[in-house]
N, C-alpha and C. Protein backbone atom coordinates (compact mmCIF):
# COMPACT_ATOMS: atom_id res chain seq x y z
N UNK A 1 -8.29 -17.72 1.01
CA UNK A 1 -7.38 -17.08 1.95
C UNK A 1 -7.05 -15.68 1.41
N UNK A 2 -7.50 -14.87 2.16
CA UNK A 2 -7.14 -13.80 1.69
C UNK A 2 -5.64 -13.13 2.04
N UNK A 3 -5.47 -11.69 0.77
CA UNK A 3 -4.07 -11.64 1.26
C UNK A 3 -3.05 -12.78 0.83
N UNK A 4 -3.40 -13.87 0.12
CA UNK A 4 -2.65 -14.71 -0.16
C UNK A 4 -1.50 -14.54 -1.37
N UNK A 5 -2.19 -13.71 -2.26
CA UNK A 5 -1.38 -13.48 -3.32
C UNK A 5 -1.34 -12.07 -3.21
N UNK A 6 0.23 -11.87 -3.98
CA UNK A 6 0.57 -10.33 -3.51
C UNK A 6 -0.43 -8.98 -4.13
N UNK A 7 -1.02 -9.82 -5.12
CA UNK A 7 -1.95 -8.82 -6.14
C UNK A 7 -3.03 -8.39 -4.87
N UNK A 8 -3.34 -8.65 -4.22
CA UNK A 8 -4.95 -8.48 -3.40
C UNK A 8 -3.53 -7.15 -2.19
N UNK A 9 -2.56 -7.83 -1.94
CA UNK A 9 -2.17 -6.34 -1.62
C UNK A 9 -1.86 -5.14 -2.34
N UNK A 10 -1.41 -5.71 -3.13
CA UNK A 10 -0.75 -4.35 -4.05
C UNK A 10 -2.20 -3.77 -4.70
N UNK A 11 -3.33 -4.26 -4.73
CA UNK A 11 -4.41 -3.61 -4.79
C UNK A 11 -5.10 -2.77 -3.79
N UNK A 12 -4.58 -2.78 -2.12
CA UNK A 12 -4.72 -2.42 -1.18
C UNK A 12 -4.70 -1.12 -0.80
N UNK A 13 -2.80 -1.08 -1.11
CA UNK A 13 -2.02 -0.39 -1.43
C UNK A 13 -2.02 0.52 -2.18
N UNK A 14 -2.42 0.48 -3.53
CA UNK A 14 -3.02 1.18 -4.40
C UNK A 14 -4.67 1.60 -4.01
N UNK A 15 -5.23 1.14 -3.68
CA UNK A 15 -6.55 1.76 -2.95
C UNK A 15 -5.89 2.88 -1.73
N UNK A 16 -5.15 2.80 -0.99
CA UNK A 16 -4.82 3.64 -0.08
C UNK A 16 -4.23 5.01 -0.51
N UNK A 17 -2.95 5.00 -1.93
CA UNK A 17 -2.69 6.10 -2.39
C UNK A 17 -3.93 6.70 -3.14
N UNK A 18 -4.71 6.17 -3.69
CA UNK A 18 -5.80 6.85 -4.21
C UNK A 18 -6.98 7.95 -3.09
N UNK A 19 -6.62 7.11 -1.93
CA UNK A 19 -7.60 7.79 -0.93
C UNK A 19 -6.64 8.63 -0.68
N UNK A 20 -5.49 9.15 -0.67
CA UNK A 20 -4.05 9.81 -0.21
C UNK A 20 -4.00 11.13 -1.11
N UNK A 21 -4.98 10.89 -2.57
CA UNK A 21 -5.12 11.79 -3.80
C UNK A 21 -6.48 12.36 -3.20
N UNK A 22 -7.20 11.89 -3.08
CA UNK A 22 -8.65 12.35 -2.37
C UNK A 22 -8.51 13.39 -1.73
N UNK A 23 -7.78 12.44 -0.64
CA UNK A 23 -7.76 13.62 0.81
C UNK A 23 -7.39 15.18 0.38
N UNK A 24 -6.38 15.48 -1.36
CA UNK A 24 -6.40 16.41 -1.20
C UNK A 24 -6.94 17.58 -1.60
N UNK A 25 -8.16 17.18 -2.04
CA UNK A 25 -8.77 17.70 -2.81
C UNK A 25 -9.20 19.30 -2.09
N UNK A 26 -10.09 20.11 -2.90
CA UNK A 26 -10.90 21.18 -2.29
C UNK A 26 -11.49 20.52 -1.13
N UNK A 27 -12.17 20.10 -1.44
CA UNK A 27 -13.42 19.44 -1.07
C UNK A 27 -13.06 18.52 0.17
N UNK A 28 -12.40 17.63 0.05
CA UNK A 28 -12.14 16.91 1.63
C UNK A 28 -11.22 18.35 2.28
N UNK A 29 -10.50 18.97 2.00
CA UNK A 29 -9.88 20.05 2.87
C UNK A 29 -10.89 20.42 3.44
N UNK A 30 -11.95 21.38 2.72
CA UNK A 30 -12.77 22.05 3.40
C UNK A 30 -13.47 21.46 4.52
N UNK A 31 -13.10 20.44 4.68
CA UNK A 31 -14.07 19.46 5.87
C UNK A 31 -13.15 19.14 6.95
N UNK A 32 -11.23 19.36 6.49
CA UNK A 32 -10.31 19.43 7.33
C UNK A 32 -10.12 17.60 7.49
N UNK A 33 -10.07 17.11 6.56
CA UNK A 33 -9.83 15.30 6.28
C UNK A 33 -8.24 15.53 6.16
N UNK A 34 -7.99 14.08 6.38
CA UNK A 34 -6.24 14.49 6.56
C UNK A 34 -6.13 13.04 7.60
N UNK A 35 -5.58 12.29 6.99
CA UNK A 35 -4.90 11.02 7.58
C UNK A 35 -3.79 10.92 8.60
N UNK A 36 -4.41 9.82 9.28
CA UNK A 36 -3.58 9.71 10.57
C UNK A 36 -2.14 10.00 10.56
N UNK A 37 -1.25 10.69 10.87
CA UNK A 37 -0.19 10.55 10.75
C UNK A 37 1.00 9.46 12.03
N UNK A 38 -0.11 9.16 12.70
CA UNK A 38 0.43 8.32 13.56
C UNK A 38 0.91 6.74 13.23
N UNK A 39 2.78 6.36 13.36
CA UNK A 39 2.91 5.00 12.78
C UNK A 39 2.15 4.11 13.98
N UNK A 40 1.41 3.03 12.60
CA UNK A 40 0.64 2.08 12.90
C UNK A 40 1.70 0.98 13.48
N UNK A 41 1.39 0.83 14.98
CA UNK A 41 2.14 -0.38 16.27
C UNK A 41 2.69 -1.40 15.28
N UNK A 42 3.96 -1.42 15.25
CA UNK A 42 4.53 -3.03 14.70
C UNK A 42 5.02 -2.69 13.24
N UNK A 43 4.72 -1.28 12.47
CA UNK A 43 4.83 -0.88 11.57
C UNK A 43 5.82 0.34 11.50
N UNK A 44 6.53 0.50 12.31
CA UNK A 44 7.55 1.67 12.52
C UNK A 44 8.92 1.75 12.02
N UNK A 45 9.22 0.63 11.56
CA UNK A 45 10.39 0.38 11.22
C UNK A 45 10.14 0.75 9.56
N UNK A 46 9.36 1.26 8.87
CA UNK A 46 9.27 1.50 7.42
C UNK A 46 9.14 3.20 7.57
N UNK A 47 9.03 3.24 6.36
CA UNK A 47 9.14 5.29 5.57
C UNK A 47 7.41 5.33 6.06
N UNK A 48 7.00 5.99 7.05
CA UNK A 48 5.59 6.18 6.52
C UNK A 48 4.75 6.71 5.08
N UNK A 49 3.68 5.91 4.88
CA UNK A 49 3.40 5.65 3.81
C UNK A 49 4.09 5.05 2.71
N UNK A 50 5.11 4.35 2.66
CA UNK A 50 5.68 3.92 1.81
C UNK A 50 5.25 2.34 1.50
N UNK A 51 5.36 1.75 0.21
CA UNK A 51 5.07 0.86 0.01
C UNK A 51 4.67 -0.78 1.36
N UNK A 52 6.07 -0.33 1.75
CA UNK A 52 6.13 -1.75 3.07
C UNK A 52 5.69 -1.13 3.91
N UNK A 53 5.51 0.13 4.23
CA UNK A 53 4.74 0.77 5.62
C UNK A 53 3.31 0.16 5.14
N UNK A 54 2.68 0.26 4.20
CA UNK A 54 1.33 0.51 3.72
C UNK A 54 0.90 -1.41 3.48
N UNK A 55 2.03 -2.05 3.30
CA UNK A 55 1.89 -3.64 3.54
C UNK A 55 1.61 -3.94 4.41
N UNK A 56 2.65 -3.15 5.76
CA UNK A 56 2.58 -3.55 6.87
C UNK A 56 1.08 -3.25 7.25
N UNK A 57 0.80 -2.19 7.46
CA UNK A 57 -0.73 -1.79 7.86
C UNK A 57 -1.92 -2.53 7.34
N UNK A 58 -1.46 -2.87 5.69
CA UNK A 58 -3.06 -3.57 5.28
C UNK A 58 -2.83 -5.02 5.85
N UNK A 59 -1.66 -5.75 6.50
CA UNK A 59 -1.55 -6.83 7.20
C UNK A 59 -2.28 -7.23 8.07
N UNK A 60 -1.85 -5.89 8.87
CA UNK A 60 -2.29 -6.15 10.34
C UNK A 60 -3.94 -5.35 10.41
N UNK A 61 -4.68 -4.96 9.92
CA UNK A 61 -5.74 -3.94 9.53
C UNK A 61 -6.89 -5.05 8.74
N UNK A 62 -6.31 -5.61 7.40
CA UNK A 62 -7.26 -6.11 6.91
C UNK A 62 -8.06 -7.30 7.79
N UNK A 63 -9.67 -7.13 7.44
CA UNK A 63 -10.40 -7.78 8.51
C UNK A 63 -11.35 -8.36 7.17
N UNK A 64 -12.38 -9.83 7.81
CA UNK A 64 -13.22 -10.31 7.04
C UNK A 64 -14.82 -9.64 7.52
């Protein structure tokens, strides 16, 4: 079962700020990369990007 234990999120989570470090590189700029800033449906009630925003999303997001 995935998602079952909190580690497989908080690894998620941590995969997402790392892509969050990416995005700002030279290099993805120059290509004009830059994450949705739109809150994800059902997920609005958190800080975007913040820890429980970023729970909420790999919740409802993560797929097999």
């Amino acid at each position: 079962n995935y998602l079952h234990h909190q580690d497989d999120i908080k690894t998620l989570i941590e995969g997402l700020k790392i892509l969050k470090q990416i995005l700002v590189t030279k290099t993805m700029k120059s290509m004009s990369a830059q994450l949705n800033n739109l809150f994800f449906p059902g997920c609005e009630g958190y800080n975007f990007f913040s820890d429980d925003y970023l729970e909420c999303y790999v919740r409802h997001l993560t797929l097999t």
